[in-house]
Structure formats: structure tokens, C-alpha cells
Protein backbone atom coordinates (compact mmCIF):
# COMPACT_ATOMS: atom_id res chain seq x y z
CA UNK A 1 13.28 -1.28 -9.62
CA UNK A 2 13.35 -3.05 -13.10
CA UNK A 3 16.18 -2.65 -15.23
CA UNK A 4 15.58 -2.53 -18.88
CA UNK A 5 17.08 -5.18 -20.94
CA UNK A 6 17.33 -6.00 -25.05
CA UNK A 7 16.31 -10.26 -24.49
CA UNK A 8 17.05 -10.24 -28.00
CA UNK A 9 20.19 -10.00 -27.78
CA UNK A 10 20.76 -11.44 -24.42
CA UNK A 11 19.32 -14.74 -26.33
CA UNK A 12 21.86 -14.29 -29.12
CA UNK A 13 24.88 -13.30 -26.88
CA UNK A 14 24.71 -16.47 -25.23
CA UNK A 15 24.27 -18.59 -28.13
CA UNK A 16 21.20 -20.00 -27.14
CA UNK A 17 19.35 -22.58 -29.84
CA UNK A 18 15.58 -22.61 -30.14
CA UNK A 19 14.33 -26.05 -29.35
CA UNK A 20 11.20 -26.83 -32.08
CA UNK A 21 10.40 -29.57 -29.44
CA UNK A 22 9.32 -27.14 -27.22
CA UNK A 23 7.61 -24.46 -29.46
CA UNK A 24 10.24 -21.75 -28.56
CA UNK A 25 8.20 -18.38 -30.22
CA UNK A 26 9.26 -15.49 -27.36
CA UNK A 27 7.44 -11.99 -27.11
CA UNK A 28 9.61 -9.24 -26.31
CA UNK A 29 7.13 -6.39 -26.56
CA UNK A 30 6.77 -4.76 -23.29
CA UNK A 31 3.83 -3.22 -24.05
CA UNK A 32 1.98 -6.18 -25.56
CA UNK A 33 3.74 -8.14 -22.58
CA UNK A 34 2.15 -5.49 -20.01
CA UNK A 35 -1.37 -5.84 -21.75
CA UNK A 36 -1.69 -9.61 -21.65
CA UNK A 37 -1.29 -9.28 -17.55
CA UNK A 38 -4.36 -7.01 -17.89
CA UNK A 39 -6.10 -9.35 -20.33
CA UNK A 40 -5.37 -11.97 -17.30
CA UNK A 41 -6.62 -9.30 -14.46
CA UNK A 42 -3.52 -9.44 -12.58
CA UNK A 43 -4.16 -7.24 -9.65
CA UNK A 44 -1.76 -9.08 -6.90
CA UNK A 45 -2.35 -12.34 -5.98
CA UNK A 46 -0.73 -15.72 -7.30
CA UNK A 47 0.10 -16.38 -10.51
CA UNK A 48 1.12 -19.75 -12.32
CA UNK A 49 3.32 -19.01 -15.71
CA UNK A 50 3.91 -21.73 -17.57
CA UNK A 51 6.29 -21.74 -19.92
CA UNK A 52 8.75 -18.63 -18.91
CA UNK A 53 10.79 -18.95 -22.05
CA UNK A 54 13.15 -16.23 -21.70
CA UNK A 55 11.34 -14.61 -18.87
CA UNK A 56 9.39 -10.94 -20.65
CA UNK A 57 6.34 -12.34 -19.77
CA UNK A 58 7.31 -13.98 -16.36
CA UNK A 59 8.68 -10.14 -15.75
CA UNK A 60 5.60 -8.27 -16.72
CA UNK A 61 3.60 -10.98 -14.22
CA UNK A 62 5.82 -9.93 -11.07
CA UNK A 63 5.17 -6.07 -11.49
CA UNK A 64 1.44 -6.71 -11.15
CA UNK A 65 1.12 -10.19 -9.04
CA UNK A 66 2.29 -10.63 -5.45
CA UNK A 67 3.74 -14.00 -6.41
CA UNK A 68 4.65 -15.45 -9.57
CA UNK A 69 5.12 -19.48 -9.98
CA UNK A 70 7.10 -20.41 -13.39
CA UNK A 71 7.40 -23.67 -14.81
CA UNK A 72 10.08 -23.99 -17.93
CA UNK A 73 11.17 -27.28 -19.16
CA UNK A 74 14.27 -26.09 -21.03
CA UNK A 75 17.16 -26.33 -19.15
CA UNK A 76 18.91 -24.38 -22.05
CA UNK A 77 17.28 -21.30 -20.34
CA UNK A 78 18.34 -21.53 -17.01
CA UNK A 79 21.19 -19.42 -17.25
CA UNK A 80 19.11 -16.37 -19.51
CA UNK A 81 16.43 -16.74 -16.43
CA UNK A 82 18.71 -16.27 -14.16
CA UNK A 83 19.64 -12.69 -15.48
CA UNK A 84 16.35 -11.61 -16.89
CA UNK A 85 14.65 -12.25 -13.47
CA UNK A 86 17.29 -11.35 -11.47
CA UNK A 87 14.95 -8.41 -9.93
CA UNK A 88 11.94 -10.13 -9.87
CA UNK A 89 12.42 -11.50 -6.22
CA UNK A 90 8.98 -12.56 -5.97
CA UNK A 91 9.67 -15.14 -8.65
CA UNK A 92 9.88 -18.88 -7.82
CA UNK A 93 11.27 -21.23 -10.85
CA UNK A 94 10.51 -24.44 -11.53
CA UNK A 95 12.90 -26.30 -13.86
CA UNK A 96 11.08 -28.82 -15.09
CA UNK A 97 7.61 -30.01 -16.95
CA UNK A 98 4.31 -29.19 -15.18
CA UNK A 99 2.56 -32.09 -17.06
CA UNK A 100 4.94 -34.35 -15.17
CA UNK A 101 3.19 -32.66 -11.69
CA UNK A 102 -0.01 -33.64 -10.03
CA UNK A 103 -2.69 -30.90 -9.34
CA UNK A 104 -1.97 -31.47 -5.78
CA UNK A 105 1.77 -30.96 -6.28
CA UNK A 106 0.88 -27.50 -8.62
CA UNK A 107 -1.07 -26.40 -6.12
CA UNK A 108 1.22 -26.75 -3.09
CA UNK A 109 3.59 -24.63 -4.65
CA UNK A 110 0.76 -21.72 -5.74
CA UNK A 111 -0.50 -22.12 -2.11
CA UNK A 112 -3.72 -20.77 -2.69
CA UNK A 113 -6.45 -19.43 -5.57
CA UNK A 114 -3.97 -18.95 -8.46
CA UNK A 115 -4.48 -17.90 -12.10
CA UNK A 116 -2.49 -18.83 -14.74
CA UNK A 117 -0.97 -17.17 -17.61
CA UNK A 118 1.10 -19.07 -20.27
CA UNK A 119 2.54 -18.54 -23.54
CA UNK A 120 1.82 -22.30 -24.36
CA UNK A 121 3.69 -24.61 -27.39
CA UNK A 122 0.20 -25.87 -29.49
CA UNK A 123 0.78 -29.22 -29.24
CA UNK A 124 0.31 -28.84 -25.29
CA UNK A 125 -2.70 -26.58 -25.77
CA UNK A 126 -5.75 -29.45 -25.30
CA UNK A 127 -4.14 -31.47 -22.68
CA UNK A 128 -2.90 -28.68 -20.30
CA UNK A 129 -6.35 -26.92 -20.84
CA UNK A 130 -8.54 -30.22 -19.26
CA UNK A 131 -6.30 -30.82 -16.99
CA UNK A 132 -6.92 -27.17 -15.08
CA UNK A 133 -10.69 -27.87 -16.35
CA UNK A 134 -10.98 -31.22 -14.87
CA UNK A 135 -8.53 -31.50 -12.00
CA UNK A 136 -8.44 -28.13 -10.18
CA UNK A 137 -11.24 -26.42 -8.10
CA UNK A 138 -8.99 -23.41 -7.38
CA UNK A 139 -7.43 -21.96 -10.39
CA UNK A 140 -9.59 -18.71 -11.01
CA UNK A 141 -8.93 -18.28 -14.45
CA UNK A 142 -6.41 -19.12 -17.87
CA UNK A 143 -4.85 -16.56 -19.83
CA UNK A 144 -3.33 -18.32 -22.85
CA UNK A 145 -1.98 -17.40 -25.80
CA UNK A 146 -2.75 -20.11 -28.49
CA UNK A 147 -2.55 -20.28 -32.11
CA UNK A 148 -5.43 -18.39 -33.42
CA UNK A 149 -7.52 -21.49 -34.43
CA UNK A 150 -7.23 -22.71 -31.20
CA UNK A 151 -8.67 -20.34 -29.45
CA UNK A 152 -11.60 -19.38 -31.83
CA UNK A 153 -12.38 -23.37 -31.02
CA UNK A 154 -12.85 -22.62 -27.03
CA UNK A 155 -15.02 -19.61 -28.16
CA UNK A 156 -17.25 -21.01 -30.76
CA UNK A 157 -20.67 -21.14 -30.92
CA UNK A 158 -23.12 -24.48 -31.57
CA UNK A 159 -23.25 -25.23 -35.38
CA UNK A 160 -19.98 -23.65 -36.32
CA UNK A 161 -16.82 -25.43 -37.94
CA UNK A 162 -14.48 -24.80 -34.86
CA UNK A 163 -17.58 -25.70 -32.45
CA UNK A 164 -16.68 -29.73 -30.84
CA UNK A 165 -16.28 -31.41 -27.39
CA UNK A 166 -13.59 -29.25 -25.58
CA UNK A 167 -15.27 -25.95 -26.35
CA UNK A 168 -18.38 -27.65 -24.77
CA UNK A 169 -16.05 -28.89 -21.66
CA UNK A 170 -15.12 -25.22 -21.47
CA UNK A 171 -17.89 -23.26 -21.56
CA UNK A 172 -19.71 -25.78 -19.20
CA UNK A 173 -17.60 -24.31 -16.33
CA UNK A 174 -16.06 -21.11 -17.67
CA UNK A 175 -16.71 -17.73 -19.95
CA UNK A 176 -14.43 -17.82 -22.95
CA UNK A 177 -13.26 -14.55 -24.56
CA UNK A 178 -10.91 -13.92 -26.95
CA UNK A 179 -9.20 -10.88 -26.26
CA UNK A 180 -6.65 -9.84 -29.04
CA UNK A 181 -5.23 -12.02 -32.37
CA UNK A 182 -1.45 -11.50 -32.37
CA UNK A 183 0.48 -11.63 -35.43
CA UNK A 184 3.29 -13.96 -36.55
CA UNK A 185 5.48 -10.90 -36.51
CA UNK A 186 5.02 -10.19 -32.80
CA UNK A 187 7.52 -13.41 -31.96
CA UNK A 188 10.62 -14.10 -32.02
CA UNK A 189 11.50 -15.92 -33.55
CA UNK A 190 8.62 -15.73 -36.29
CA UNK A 191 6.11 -19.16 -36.23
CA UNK A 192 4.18 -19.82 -39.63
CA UNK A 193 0.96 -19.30 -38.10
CA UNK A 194 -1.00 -16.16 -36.10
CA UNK A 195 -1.74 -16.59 -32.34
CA UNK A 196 -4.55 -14.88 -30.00
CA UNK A 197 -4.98 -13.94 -26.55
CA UNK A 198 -7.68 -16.55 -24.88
CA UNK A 199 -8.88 -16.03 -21.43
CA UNK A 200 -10.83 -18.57 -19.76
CA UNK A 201 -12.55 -17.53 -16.31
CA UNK A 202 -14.07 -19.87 -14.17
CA UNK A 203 -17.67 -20.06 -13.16
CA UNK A 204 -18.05 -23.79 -11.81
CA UNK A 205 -21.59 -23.10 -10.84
CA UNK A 206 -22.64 -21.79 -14.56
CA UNK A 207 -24.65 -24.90 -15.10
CA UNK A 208 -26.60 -27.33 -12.81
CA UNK A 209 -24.81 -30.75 -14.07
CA UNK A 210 -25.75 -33.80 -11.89
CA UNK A 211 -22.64 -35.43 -13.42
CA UNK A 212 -19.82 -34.23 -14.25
CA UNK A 213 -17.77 -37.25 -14.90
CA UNK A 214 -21.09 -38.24 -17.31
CA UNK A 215 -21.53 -34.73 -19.08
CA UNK A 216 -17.91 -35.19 -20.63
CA UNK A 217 -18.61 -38.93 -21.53
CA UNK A 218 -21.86 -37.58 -23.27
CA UNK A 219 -19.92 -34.73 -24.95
CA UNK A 220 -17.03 -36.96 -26.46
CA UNK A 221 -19.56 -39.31 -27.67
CA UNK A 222 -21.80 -36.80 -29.40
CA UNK A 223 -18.40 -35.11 -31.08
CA UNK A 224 -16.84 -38.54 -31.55
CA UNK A 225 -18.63 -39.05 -35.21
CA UNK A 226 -18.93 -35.84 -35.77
CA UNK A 227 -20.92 -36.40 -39.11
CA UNK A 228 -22.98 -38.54 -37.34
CA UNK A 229 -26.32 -37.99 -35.98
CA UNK A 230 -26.15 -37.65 -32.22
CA UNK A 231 -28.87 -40.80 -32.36
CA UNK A 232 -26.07 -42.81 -33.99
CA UNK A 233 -23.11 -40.93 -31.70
CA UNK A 234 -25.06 -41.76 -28.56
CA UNK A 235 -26.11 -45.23 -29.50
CA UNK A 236 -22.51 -46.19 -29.90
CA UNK A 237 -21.02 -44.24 -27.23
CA UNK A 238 -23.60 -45.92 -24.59
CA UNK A 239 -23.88 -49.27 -26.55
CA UNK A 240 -27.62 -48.64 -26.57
CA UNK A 241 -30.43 -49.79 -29.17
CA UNK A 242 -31.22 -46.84 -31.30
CA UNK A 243 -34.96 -47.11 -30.00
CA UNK A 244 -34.09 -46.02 -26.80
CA UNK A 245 -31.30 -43.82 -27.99
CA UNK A 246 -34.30 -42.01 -29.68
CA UNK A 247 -36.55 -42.24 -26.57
CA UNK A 248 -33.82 -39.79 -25.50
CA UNK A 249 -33.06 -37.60 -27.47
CA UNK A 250 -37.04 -37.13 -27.93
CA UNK A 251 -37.10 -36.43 -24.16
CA UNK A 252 -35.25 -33.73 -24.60
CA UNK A 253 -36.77 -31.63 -27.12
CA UNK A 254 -34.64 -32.09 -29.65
CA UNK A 255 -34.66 -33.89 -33.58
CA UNK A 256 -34.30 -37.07 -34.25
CA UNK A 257 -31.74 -36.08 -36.93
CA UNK A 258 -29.77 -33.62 -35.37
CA UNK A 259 -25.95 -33.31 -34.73
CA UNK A 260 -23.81 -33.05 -31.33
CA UNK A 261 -22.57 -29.70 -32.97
CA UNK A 262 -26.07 -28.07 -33.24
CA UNK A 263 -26.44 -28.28 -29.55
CA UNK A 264 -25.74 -25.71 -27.12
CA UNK A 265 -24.03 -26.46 -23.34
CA UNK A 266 -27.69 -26.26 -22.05
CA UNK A 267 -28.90 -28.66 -24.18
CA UNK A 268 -26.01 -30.97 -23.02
CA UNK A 269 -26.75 -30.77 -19.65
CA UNK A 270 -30.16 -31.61 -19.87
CA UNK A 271 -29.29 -34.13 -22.19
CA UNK A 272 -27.07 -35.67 -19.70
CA UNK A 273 -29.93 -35.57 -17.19
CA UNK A 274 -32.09 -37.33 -19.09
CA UNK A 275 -29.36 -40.13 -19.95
CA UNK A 276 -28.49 -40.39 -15.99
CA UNK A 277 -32.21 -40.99 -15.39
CA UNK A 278 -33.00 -43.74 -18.16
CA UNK A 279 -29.50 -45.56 -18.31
């Protein structure tokens, strides 16, 4: 049995002070709050929140999830968590800052396939994304909400403005949707910019790469200059002669001229073939 609460006001009764450092921008909706968890496909199972905040999303999570797993690095909120989870008994909080875990850590405390929900600060939005992309074989899927710009990045398409290296990294192991743009005026307190709803779901067979670890070293070089030619991006990236670089990119199909950002995540991978064969 939940009992309704006004966080609102629990925040303000107990004085608590938004921390900028942390990107403190709550959403109380329960509604909104109760879509998201369908946006994430919660149907049981284990959840990973990170970032509780002041616990409405945490909440919706443990109505729909057998086990939630919250991470929140502001001790400020301790005593507000305590209250607004107080029925959530299938809850476990983590005081403290999951970029200062290991994987293997994380996933101890999930115990098993997990997905993971958060309600991230932007500055943390990049690195906490590869980590999940690059580190862990069993989280299922991310449900984050991001500023808006952020997540029309991990959903572009080749030869777009918000198309570069970590929307290639993405989409080379997951399907990227973005599932609703949430105004400013949704959170509290009000940011200066719009957010969105981002899902990313996991599909680490979607490509045939015979490298991972050499697929992202080709993708950051190819983005690294972006108004480069991917010639001159490769040549520097792989401290290769330019002849060869073109004997390359020739092998592949592609123009001499072209950019990193005209190519699509099949392109890269054969592109990355190709490299592990001649270099």
C-alpha cells in the first residue's frame, strides 16, 4: 500500500538546498513518473536507479520491478529518502557515487540481468552511458532522461549535426529511441533547458565486429577532426601514410573525400575489418 505524499513540500519542510553540483531537477508527476517505468518496460525484475533524488521516480520503479537498486550521492537526501520510501520495502539504497563503483561491484548488488533507469545530471550523461556500453554484458537496457540534445545525439542518423562517435558506440550494440521530450516546466525546480526520455536496449549481437576494442579506436579517430576527411582522421589516428590510408578506405567502397559523419555503423564495421586485416 502506497501512501500519497506532496515531495514538494516534504523538500521545503525540511529545508533542503538544491546542490547545482549535482544537477538537482526532481519530477514529481506521478503520472509522467508511472510512464517513464513503461518507457523502461518494467515488468518485475531488477532495476538499477541512479540518481533517486527525492525518491518519485525510485517509488514508481518499486510498484512495477521486483527489486529496485538506488544509487544517490547526496547525503542531504538521506533523511527525505528515508520517508518517501518508507513503503517501498523492496528498495535497497546506496549512499554514495556509482562512478566511484566497479561494474563488478554494480553488479553484485543487482545480482542478476538488471536495467537501469536514471534521471541523470548532464554533465554525467557521456561517461555513465560507455561505461554500461563498454563494461557490462548484463544490463538489458537504459532508460535515461537527458537534456533533449543529448539524446537526439544517441539517436541521430549518419550526416546529421548531432550524428559523432558515441551515437556510433551506441547503436553498434543497442536500438536507440527517443520516447517523449519533457519540458523545463515538468521539474522542480525548473532547469534552463528541455529534457527527453532516451531508451537504449541492448542487442550485443546487432553487428558482426571482429574488434571491439578496435571499432571504438576507429570511431574516435574518424570523429576526432570532425571536419576532416576520414583519409586525414584515419591517417592520424593510426599514424599511417595517407597512401595506404586510401588503400583503405578504397577497400571499402567508400570516397576518397568523405567524412566519419557520412558513414553509417555498417560501414564502420566493415571499415574496421578491413583496418584489422591490413594494419
Amino acid at each position: 500500500m502506497f501512501i500519497a505524499m506532496d515531495v514538494k513540500q516534504l523538500l521545503k519542510n525540511s529545508g533542503f538546498r538544491f546542490n547545482k553540483q549535482f544537477g538537482q531537477n526532481f519530477l514529481t508527476d506521478e503520472n509522467l513518473l508511472a510512464a517513464i517505468c513503461r518507457d523502461a518496460n518494467i515488468n518485475g525484475g531488477t532495476v538499477l536507479e541512479i540518481g533517486a533524488g527525492a525518491g518519485t521516480l525510485t517509488r514508481a520503479l518499486s510498484r512495477c520491478a521486483d527489486k529496485v537498486v538506488a544509487f544517490e550521492i547526496d547525503r542531504n537526501l538521506e533523511q527525505i529518502l528515508a520517508v518517501t520510501l518508507a513503503d517501498c520495502p523492496n528498495v535497497s539504497l546506496i549512499m554514495g557515487d556509482v562512478m566511484k563503483y566497479s561494474m563488478p561491484q554494480i553488479e553484485q548488488l543487482t545480482g542478476d540481468d538488471y536495467r537501469v533507469v536514471a534521471n541523470i545530471p548532464y554533465y554525467l550523461t557521456g561517461p555513465l552511458i560507455m561505461r554500461f556500453v563498454e563494461e557490462s554484458q548484463r544490463v538489458l537496457s537504459l532508460t535515461l532522461t537527458v537534456q533533449r540534445e543529448v539524446a537526439e545525439r544517441l539517436a541521430a542518423r549518419p550526416s546529421t549535426k548531432e550524428y559523432g562517435a558515441i551515437t556510433v558506440a551506441v547503436q553498434a550494440v543497442a536500438d536507440v529511441q527517443v520516447k517523449r521530450v519533457l519540458p523545463r516546466e515538468l521539474f522542480y525546480p525548473v532547469p534552463n533547458v528541455d529534457s527527453a526520455v532516451v531508451t537504449v536496449d541492448f542487442k550485443r549481437d546487432k553487428f558482426d565486429i571482429p574488434d571491439m576494442k578496435l571499432f571504438r579506436k576507429v570511431v574516435r579517430a574518424a570523429f576526432a577532426m570532425r571536419r576532416k576527411t576520414l583519409l586525414n582522421c584515419l591517417a592520424v589516428g593510426f599514424d599511417i601514410d595517407k597512401e595506404r590510408t586510401a588503400k583503405i578506405i578504397a577497400a571499402c567502397g567508400l570516397q576518397q573525400n568523405c567524412r566519419g559523419e557520412t558513414l553509417d555503423v555498417q560501414q564502420f564495421v566493415k571499415l574496421c575489418r578491413v583496418i584489422k586485416e591490413e594494419i
